[in-house]
N, C-alpha and C. Protein backbone atom coordinates (compact mmCIF):
# COMPACT_ATOMS: atom_id res chain seq x y z
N UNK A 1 104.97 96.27 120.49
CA UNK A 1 104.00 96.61 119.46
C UNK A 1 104.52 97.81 118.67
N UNK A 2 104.67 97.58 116.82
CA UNK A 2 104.82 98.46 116.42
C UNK A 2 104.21 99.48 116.19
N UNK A 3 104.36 100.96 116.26
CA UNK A 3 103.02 102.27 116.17
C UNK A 3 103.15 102.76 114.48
N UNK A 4 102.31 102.68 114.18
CA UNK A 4 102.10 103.12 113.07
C UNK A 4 101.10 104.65 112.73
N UNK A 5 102.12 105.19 112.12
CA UNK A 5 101.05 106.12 111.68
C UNK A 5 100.66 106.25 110.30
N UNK A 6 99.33 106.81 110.01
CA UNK A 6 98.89 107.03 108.82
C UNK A 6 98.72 108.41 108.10
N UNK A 7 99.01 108.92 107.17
CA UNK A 7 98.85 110.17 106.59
C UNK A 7 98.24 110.16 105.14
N UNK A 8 96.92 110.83 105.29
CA UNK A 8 96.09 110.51 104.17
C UNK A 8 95.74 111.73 104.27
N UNK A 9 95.18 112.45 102.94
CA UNK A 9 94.45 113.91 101.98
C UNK A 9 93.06 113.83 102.22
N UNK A 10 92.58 112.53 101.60
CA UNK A 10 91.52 112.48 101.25
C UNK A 10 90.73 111.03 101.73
N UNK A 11 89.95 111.05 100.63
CA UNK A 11 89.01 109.82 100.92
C UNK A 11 89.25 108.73 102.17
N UNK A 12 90.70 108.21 102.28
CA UNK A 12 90.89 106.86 102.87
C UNK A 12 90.72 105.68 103.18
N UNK A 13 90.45 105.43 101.51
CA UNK A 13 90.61 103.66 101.88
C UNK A 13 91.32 103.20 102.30
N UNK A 14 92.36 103.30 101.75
CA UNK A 14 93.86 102.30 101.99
C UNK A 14 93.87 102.68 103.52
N UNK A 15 93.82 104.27 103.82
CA UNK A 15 93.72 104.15 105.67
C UNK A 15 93.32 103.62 106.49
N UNK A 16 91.68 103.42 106.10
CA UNK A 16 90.62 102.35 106.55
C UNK A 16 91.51 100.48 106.39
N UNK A 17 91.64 100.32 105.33
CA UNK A 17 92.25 99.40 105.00
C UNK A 17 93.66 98.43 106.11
N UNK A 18 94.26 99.77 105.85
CA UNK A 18 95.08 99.55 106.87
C UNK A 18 95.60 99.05 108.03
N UNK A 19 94.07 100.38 108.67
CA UNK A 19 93.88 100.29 110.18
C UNK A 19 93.03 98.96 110.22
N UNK A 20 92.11 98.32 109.65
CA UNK A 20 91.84 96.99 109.56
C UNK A 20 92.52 95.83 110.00
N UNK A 21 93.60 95.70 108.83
CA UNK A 21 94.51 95.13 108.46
C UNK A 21 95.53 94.45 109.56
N UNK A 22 95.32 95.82 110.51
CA UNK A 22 96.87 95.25 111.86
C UNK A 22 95.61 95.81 113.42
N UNK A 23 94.10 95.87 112.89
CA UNK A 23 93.50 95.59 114.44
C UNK A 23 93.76 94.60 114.93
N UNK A 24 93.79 93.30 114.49
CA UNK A 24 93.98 92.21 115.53
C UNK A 24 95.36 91.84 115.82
N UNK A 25 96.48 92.59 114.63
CA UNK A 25 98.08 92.20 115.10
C UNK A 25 98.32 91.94 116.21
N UNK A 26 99.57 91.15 116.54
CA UNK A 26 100.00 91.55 117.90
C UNK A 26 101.57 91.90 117.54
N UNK A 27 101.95 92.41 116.39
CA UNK A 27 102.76 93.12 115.47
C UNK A 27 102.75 94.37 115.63
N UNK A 28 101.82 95.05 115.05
CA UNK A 28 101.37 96.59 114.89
C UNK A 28 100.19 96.95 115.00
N UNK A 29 99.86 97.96 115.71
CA UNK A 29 98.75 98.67 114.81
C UNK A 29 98.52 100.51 114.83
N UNK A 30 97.92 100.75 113.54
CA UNK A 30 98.00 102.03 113.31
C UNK A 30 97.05 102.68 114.72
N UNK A 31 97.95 103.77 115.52
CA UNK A 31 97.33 104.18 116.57
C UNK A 31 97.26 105.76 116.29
N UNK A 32 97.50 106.12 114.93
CA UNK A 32 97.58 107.45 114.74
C UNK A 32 97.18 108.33 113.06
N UNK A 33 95.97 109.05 113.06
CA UNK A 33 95.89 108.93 111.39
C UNK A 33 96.36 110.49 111.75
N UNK A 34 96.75 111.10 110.38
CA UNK A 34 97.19 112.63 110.39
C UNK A 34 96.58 112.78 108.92
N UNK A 35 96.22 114.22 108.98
CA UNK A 35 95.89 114.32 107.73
C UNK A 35 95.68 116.14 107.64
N UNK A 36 96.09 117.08 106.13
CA UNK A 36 96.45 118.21 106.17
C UNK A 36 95.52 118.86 105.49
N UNK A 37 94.01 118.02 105.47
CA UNK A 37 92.84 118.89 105.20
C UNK A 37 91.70 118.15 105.96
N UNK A 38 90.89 119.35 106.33
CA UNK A 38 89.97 119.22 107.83
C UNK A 38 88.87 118.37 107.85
N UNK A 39 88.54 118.44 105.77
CA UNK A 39 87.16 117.64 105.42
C UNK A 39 87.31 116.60 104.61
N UNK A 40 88.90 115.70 105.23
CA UNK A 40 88.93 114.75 104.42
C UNK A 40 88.34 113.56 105.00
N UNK A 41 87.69 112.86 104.44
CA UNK A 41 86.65 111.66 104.85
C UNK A 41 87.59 110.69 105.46
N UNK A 42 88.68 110.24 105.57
CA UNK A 42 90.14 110.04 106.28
C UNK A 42 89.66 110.10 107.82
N UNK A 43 89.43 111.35 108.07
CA UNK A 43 89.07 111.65 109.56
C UNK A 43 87.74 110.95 109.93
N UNK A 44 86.96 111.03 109.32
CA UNK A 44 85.56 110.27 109.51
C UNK A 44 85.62 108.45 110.31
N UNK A 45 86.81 108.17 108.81
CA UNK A 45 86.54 106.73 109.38
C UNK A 45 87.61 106.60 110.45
N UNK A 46 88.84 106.76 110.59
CA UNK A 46 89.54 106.94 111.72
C UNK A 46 88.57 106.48 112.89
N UNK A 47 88.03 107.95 112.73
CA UNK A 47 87.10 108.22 114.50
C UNK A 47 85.93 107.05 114.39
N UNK A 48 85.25 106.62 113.69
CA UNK A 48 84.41 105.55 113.21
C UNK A 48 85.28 104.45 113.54
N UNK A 49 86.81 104.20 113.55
CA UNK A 49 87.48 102.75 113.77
C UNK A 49 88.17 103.21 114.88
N UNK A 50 87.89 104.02 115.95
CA UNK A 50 88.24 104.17 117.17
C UNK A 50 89.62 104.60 117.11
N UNK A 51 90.41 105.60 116.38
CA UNK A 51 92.04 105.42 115.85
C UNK A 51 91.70 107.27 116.09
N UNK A 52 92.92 107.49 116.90
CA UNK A 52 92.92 108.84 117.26
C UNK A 52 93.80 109.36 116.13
N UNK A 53 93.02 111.13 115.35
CA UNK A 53 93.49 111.79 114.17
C UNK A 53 93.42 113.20 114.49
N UNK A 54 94.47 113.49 113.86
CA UNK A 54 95.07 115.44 113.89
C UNK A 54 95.18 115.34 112.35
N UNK A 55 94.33 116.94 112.54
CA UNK A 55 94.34 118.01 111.32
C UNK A 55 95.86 118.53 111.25
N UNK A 56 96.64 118.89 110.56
CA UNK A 56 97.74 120.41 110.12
C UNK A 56 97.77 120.74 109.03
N UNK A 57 98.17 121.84 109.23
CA UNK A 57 98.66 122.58 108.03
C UNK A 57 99.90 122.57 107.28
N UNK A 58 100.11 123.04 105.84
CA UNK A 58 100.77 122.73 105.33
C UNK A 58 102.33 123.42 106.31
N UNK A 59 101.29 124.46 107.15
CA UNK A 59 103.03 125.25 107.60
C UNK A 59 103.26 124.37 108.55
N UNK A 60 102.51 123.66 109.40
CA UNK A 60 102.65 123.07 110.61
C UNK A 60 103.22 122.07 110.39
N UNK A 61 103.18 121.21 108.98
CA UNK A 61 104.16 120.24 108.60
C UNK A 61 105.60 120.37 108.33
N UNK A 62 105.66 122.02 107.22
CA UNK A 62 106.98 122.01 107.22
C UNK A 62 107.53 123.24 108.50
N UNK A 63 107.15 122.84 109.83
CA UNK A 63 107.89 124.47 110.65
C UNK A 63 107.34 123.76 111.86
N UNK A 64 107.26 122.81 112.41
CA UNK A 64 106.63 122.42 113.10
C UNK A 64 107.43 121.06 113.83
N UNK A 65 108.35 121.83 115.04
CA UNK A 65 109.03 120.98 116.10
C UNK A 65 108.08 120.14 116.50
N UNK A 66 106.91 120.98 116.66
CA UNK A 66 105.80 119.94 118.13
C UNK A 66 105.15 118.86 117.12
N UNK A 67 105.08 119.19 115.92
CA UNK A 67 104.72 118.10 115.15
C UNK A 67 105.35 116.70 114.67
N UNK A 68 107.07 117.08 114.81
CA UNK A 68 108.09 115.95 115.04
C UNK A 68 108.10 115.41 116.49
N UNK A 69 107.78 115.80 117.42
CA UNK A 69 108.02 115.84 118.71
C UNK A 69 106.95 114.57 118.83
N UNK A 70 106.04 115.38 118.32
CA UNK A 70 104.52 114.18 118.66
C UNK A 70 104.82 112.72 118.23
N UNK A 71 105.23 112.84 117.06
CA UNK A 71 105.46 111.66 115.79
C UNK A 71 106.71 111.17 116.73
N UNK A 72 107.75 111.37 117.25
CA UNK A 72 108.66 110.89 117.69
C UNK A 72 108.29 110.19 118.93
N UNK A 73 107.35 110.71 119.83
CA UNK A 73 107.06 110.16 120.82
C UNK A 73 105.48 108.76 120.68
N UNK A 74 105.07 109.37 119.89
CA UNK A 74 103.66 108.48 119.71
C UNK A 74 103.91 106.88 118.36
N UNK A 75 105.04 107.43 117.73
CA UNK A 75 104.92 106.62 116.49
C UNK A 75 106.36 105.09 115.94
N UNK A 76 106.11 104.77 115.76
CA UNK A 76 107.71 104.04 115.07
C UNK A 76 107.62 103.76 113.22
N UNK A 77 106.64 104.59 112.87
CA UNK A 77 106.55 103.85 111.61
C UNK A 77 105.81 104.99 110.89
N UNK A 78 105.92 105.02 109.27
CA UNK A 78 104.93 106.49 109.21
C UNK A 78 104.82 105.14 107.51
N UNK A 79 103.39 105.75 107.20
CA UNK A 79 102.66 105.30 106.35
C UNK A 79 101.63 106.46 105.23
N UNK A 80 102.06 106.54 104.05
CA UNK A 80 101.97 107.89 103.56
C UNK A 80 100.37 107.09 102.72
N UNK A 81 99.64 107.53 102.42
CA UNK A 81 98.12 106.75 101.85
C UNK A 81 97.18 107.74 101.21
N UNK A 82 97.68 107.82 99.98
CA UNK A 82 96.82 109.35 99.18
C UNK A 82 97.45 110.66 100.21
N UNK A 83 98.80 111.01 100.76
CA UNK A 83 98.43 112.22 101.25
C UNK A 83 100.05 112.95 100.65
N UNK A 84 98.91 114.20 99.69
CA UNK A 84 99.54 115.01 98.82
C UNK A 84 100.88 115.95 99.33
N UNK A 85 100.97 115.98 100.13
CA UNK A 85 101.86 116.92 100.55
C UNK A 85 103.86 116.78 100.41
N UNK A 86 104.86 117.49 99.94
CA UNK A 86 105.69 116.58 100.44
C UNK A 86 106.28 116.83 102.12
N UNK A 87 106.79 114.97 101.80
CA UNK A 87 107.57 115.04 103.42
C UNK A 87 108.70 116.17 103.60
N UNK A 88 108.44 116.67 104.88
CA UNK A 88 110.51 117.76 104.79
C UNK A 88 111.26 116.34 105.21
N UNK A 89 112.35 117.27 105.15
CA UNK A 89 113.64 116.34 105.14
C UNK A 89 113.96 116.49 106.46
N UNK A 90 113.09 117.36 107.18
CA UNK A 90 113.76 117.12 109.17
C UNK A 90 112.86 115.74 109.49
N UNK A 91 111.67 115.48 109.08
CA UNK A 91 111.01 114.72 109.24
C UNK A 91 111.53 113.47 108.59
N UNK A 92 111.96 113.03 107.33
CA UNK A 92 112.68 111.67 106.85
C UNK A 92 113.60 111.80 107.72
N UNK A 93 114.38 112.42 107.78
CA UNK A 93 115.96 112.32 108.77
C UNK A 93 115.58 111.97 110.12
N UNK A 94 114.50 112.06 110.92
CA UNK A 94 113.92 111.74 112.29
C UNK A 94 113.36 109.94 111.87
N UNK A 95 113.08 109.52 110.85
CA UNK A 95 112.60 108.57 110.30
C UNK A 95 113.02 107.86 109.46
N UNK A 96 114.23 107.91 109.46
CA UNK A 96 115.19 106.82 108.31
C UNK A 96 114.87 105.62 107.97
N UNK A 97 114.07 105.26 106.62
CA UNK A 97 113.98 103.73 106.34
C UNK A 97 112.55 103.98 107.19
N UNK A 98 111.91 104.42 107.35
CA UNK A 98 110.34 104.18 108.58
C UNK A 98 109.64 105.11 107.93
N UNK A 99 109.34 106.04 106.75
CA UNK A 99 108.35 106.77 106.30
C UNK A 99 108.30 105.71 104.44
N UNK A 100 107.06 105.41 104.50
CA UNK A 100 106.40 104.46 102.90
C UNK A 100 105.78 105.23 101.93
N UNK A 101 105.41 105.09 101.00
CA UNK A 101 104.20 105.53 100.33
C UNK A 101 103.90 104.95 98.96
N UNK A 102 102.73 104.91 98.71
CA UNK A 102 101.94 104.17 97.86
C UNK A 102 101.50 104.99 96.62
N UNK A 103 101.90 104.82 95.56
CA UNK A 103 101.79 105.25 94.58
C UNK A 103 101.28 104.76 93.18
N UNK A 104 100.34 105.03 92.81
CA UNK A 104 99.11 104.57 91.92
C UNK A 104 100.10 104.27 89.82
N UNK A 105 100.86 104.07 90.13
CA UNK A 105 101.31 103.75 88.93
C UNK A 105 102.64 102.68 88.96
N UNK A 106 103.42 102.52 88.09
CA UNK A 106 104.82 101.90 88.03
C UNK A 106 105.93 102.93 87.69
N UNK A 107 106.53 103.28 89.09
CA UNK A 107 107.83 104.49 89.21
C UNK A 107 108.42 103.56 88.45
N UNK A 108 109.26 104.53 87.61
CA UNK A 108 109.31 106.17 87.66
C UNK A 108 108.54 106.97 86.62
N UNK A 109 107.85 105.97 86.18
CA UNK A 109 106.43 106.35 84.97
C UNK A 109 105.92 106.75 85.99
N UNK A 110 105.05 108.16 85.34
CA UNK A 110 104.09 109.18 86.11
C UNK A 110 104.21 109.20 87.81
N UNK A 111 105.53 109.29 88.30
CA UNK A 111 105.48 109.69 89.29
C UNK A 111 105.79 111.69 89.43
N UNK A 112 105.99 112.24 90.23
CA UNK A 112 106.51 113.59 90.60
C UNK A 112 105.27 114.47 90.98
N UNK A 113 105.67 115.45 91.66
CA UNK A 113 104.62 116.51 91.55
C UNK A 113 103.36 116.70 90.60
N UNK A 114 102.30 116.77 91.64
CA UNK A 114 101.11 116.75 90.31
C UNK A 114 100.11 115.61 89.86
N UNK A 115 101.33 114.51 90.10
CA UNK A 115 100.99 112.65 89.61
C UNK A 115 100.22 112.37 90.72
N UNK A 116 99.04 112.52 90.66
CA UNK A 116 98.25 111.64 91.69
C UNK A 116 96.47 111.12 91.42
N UNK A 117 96.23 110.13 92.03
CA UNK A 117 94.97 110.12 91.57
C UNK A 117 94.87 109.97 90.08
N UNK A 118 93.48 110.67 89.77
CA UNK A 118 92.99 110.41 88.20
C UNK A 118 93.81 110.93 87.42
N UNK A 119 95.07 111.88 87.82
CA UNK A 119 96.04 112.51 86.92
C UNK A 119 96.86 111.21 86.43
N UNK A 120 96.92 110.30 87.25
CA UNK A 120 98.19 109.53 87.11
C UNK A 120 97.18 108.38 85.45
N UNK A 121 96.06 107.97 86.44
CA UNK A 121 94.82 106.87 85.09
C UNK A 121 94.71 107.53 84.08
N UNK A 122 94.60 108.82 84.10
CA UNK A 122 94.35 109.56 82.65
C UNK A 122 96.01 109.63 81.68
N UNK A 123 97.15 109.75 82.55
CA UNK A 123 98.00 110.32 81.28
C UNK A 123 98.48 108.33 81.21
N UNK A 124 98.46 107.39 82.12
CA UNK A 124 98.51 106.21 81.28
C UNK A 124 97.16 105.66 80.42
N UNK A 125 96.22 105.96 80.48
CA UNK A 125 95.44 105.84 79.18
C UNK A 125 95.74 106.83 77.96
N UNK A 126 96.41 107.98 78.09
CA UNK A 126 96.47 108.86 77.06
C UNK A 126 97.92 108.35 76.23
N UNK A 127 98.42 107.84 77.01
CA UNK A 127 100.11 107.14 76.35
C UNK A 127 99.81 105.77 76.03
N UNK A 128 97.95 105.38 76.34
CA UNK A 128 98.23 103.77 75.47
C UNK A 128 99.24 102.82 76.08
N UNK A 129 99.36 103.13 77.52
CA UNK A 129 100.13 102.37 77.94
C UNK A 129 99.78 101.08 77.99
N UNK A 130 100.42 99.45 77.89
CA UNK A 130 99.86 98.20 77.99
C UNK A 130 99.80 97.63 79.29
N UNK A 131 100.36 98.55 80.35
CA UNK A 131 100.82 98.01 81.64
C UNK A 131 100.30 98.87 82.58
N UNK A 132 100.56 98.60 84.04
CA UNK A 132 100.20 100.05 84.92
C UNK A 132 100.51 99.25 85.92
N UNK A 133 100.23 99.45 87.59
CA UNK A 133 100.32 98.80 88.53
C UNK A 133 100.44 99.87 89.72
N UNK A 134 101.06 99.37 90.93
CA UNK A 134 101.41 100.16 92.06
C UNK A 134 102.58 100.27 92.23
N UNK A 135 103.63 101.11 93.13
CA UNK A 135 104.76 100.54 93.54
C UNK A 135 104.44 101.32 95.12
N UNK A 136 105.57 100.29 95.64
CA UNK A 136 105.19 101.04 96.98
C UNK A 136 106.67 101.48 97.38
N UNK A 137 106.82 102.69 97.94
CA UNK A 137 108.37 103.13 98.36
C UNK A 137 108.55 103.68 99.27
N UNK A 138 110.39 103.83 99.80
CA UNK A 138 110.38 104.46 100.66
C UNK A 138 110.34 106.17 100.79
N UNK A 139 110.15 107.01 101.09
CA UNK A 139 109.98 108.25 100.47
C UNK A 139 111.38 109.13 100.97
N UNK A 140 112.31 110.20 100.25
CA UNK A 140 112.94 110.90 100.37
C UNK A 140 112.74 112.03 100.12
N UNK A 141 113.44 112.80 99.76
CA UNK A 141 113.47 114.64 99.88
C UNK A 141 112.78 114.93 98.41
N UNK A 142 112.32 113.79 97.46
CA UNK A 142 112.11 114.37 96.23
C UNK A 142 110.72 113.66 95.98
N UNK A 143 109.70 114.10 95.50
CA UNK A 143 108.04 113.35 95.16
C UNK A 143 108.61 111.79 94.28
N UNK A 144 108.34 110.94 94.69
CA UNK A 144 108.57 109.88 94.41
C UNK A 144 109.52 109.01 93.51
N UNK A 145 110.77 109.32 94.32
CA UNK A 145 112.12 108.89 93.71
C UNK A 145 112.69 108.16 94.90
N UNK A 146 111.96 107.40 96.27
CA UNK A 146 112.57 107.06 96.76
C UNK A 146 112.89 105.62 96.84
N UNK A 147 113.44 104.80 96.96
CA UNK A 147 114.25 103.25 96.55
C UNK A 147 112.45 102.41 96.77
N UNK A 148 112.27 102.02 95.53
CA UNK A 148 111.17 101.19 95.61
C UNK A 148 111.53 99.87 96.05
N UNK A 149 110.31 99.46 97.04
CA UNK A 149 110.52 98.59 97.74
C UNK A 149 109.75 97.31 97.00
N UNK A 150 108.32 97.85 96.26
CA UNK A 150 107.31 96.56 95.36
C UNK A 150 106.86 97.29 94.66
N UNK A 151 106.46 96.91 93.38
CA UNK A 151 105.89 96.70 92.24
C UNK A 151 104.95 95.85 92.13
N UNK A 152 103.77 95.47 91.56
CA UNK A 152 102.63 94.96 91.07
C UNK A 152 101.85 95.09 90.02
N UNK A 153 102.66 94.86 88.52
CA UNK A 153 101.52 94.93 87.81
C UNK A 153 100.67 94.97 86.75
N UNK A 154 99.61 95.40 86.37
CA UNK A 154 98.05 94.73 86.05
C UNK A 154 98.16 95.38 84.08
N UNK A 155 97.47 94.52 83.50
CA UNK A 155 97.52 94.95 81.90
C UNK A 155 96.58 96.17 81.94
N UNK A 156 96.41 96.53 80.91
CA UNK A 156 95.80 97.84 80.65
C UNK A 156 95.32 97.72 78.82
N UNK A 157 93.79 97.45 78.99
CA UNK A 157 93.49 97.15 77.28
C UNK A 157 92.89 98.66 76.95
N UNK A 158 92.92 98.56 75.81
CA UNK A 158 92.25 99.55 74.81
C UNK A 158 91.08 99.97 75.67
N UNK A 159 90.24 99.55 75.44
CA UNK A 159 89.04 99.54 75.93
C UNK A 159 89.00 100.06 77.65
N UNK A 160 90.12 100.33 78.54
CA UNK A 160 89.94 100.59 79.62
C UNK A 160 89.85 102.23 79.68
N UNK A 161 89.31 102.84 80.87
CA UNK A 161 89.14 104.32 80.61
C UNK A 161 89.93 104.47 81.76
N UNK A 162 90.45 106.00 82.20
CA UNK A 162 90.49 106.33 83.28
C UNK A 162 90.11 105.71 84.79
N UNK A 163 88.79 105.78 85.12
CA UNK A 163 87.98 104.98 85.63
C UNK A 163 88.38 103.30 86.11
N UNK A 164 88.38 102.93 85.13
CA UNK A 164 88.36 101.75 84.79
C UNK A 164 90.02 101.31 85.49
N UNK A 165 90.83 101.91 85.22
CA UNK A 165 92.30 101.67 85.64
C UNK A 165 92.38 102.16 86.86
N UNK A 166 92.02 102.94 87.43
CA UNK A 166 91.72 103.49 88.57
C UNK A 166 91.19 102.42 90.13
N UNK A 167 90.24 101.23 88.75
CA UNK A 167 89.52 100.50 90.05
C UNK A 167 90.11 99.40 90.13
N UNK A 168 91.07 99.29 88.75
CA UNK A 168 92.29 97.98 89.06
C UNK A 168 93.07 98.24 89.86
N UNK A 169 93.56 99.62 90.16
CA UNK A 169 94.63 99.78 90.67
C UNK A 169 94.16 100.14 92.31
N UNK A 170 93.33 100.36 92.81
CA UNK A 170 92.67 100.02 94.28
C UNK A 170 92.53 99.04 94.44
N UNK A 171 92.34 97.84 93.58
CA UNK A 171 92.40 96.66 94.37
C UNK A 171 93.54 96.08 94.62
N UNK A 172 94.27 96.09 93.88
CA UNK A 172 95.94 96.52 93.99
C UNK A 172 96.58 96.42 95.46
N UNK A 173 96.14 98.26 95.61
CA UNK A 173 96.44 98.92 96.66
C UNK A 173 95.49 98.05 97.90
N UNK A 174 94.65 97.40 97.62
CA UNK A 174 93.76 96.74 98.95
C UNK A 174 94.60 95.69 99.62
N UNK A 175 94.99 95.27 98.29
CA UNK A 175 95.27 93.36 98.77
C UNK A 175 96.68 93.78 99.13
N UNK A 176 97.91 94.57 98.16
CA UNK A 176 98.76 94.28 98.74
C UNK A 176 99.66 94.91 99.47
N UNK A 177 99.23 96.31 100.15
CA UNK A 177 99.85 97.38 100.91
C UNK A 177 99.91 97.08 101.95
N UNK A 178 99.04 96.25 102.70
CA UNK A 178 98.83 96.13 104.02
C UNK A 178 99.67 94.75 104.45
N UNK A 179 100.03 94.04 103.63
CA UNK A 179 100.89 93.16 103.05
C UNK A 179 102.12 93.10 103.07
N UNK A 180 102.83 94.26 102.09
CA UNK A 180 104.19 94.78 102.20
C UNK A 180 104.73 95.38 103.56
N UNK A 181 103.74 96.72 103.96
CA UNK A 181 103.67 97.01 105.59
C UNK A 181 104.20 95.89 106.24
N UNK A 182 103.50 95.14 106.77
CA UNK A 182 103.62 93.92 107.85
C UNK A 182 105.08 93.10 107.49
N UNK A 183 105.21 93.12 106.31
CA UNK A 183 106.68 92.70 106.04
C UNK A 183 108.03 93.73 106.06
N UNK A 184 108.02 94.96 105.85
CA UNK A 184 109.20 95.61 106.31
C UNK A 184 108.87 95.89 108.06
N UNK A 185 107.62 95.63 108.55
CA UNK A 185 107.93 95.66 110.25
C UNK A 185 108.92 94.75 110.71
C-alpha cells in the first residue's frame, strides 16, 4: 500500500477529495494530512475522515530533521493541495519524482510566488485571457517550474468574473487530481 501524504494551507477540498478518492484503494491511501496553519479547515475534515494531521511551522519545515524523519518513515508519496509554503530542497532531494502539486491555472501563465487562489482568477480575467485550466506538477526548488505532468483546459468568456473561473477551475481540480495521483502511483 502506497502512503500518501497531504499538505494543504487552507480550506481543503482537494484534501477531502483526495482522502476520499483512495479510501477504498487497495493502491493507496492518504494516511497523513500536514498543514502550516493551526486554523486551517484542512485539519477539521482530516480528523472528521479519520486521517491523522500535524500542524508546523514555517521554521519547522525549513530546519526540521524530525520533520523529514517523520515523512520518511510514515510516507511514500507527498501531495501538495492549496499549501502555500515553498518545499526546501532537503525535502525534494529525500523525495525525488514523489512530491506533486496542483496549481489553479496553465504553467507557466500565472504561476510563481504570490500566484495562488483568487490572485491567480483575478489577473486571468484582468488579461482577458480566452483559456485557463489546471496543471498538475512535479515540484522543485523554484514555486512552480517543476516538469508538468497534466494540463486541463476550460474557456474563459467575457462575461466570467473572478468567481466564476475560480468554480470552473475546482471542478477541474475535483474530477481530475485524484485521477492523475492514482496514475503516477
Amino acid at each position: 500500500m502506497i502512503r500518501i501524504a497531504v499538505f494543504a494551507s487552507g480550506n481543503g477540498t482537494n484534501a477531502e477529495n483526495i482522502i476520499k478518492y483512495f479510501a477504498k484503494s487497495t493502491k493507496a491511501k492518504v494516511v497523513l494530512v500536514l498543514s502550516n496553519n493551526k486554523d486551517a479547515k484542512v485539519l477539521d475534515r482530516a480528523k472528521h475522515l479519520n486521517v491523522r494531521s500535524l500542524c508546523f511551522s514555517k521554521k519547522d519545515l525549513n530546519n526540521s530533521d524530525k520533520l523529514n524523519k517523520l515523512l520518511l518513515k510514515e510516507v511514500d508519496f507527498i501531495v501538495l493541495a492549496g499549501f502555500l509554503l515553498k518545499i526546501p530542497n532537503s525535502l525534494i532531494h529525500l523525495f525525488p519524482k514523489k512530491i506533486i502539486n496542483i496549481h489553479p491555472a496553465l504553467l507557466p501563465k500565472y504561476g510563481g510566488k504570490g500566484m495562488f487562489g483568487m490572485h491567480v482568477h483575478q489577473a486571468v480575467k484582468d488579461n482577458n485571457e480566452k483559456e485557463t485550466g489546471i496543471t498538475i506538477h512535479y515540484v522543485n526548488e523554484n514555486y512552480d517550474e517543476g516538469a508538468i505532468i497534466f494540463q486541463k483546459k476550460i474557456a474563459v468568456s467575457h462575461a466570467d468574473s473572478p468567481l466564476s473561473i475560480a468554480n470552473k477551475i475546482h471542478k477541474l481540480e475535483y474530477e481530475f487530481f485524484p485521477i492523475i495521483i492514482n496514475k503516477l502511483l
